[in-house]
C-alpha atoms as a PDB file:
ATOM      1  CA  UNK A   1     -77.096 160.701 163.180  1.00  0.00           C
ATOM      2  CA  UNK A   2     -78.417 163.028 160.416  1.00  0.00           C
ATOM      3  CA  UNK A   3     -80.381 164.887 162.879  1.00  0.00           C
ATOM      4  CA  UNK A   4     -77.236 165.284 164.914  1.00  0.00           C
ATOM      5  CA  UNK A   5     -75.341 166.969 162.132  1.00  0.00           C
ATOM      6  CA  UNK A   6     -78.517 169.110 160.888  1.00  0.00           C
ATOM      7  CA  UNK A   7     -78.445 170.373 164.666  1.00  0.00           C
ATOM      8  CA  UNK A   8     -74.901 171.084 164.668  1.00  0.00           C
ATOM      9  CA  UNK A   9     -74.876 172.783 160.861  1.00  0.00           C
ATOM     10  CA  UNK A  10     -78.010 174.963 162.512  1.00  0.00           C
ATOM     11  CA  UNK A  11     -76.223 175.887 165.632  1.00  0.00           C
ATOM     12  CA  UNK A  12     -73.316 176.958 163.547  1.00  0.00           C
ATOM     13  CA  UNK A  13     -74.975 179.049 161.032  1.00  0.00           C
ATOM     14  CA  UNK A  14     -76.757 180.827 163.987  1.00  0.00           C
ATOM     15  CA  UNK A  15     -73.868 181.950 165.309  1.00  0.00           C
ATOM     16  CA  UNK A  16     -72.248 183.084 162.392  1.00  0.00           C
ATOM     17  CA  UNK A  17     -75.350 185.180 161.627  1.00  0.00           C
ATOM     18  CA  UNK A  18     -75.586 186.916 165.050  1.00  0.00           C
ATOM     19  CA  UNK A  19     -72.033 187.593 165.147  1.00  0.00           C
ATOM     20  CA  UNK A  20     -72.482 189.229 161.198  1.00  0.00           C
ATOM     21  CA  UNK A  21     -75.577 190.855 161.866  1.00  0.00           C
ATOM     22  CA  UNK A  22     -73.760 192.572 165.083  1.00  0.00           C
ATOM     23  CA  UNK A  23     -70.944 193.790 163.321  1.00  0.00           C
ATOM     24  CA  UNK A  24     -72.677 194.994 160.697  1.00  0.00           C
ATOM     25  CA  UNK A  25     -74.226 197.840 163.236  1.00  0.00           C
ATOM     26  CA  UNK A  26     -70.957 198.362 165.175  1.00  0.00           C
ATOM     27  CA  UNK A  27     -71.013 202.042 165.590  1.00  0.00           C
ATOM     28  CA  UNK A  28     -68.650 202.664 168.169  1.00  0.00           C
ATOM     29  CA  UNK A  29     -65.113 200.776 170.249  1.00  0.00           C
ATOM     30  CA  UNK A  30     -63.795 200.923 173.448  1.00  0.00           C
ATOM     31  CA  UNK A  31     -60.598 199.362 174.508  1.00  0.00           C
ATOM     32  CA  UNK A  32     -59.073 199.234 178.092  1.00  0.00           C
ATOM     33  CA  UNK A  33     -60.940 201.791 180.261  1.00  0.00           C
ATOM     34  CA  UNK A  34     -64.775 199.752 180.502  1.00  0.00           C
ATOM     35  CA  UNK A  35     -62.721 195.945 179.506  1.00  0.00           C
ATOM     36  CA  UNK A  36     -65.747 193.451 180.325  1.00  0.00           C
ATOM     37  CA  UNK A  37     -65.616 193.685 184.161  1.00  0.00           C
ATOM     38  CA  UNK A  38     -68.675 192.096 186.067  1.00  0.00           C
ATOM     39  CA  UNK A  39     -69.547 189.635 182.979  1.00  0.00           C
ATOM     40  CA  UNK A  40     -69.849 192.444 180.552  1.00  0.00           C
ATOM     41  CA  UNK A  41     -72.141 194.826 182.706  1.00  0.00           C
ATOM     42  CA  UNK A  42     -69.779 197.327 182.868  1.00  0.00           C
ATOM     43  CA  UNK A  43     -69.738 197.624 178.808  1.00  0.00           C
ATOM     44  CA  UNK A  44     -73.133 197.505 178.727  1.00  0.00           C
ATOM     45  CA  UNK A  45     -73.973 199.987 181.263  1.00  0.00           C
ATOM     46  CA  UNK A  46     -71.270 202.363 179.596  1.00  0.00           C
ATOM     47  CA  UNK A  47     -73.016 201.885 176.027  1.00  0.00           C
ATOM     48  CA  UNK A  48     -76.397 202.419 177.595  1.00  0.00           C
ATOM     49  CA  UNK A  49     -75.014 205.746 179.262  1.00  0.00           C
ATOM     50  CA  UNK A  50     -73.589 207.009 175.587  1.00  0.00           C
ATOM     51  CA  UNK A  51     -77.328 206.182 174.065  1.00  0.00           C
ATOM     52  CA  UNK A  52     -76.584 203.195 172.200  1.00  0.00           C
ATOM     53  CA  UNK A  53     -78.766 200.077 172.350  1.00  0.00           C
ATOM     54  CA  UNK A  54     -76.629 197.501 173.161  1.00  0.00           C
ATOM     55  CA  UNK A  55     -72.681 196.708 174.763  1.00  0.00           C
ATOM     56  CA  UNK A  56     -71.148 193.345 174.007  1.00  0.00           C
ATOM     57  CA  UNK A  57     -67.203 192.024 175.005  1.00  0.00           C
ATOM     58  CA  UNK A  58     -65.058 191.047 171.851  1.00  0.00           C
ATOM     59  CA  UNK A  59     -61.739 190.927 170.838  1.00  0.00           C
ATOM     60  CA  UNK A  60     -58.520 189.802 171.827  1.00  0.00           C
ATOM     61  CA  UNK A  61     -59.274 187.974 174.914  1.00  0.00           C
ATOM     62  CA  UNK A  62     -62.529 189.654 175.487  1.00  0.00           C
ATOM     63  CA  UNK A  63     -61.180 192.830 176.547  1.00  0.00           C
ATOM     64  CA  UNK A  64     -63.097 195.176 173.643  1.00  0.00           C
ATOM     65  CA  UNK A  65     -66.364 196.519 174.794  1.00  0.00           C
ATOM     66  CA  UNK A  66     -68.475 197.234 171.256  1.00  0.00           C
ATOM     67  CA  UNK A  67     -71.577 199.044 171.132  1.00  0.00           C
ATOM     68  CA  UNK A  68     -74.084 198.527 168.520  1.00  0.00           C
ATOM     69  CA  UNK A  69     -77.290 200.208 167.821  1.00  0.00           C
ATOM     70  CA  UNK A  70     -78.666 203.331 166.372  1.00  0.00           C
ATOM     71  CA  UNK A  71     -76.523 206.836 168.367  1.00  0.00           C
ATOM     72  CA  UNK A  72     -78.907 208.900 167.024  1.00  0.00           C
ATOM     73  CA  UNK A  73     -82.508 207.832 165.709  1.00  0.00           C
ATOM     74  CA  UNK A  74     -83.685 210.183 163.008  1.00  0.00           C
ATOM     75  CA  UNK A  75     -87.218 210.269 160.778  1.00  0.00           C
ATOM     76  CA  UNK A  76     -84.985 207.959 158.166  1.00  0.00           C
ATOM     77  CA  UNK A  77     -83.256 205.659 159.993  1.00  0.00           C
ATOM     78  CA  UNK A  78     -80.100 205.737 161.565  1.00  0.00           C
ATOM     79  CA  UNK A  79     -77.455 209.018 161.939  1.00  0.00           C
END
């Protein structure tokens, strides 16, 4: 039973750190237009297209496309 709830407590915290660590590098919104069609490859193929790393569907009812990533990559980090 204890490994059971050390599982689920690990699980958990997982998520809530990807989710956080996403947000954290949200750069950039799009709402109605791109939606999350196709299982989200429309948002992702419309992030890839404006140069950022990564699309992902959020919000109400999964109908936000967020990209995350670096825009534009300079000699210090991110722009």
């Amino acid at each position: 039973m204890a490994i059971l709830t050390y599982v689920v407590l690990l699980a958990l915290l997982t998520a809530f750190l990807d989710r956080t660590y996403v947000e954290a590098r949200l750069v950039y919104a799009q709402r109605g237009a791109y939606g999350c069609p196709l299982f989200g490859m429309a948002c992702n193929s419309h992030c890839k297209a404006k140069k950022f790393n990564e699309g992902y569907c959020g919000g109400s009812r999964n109908g936000g496309c967020f990209c995350s990533g670096c825009r534009m990559r300079t000699k210090k980090g991110c722009k």
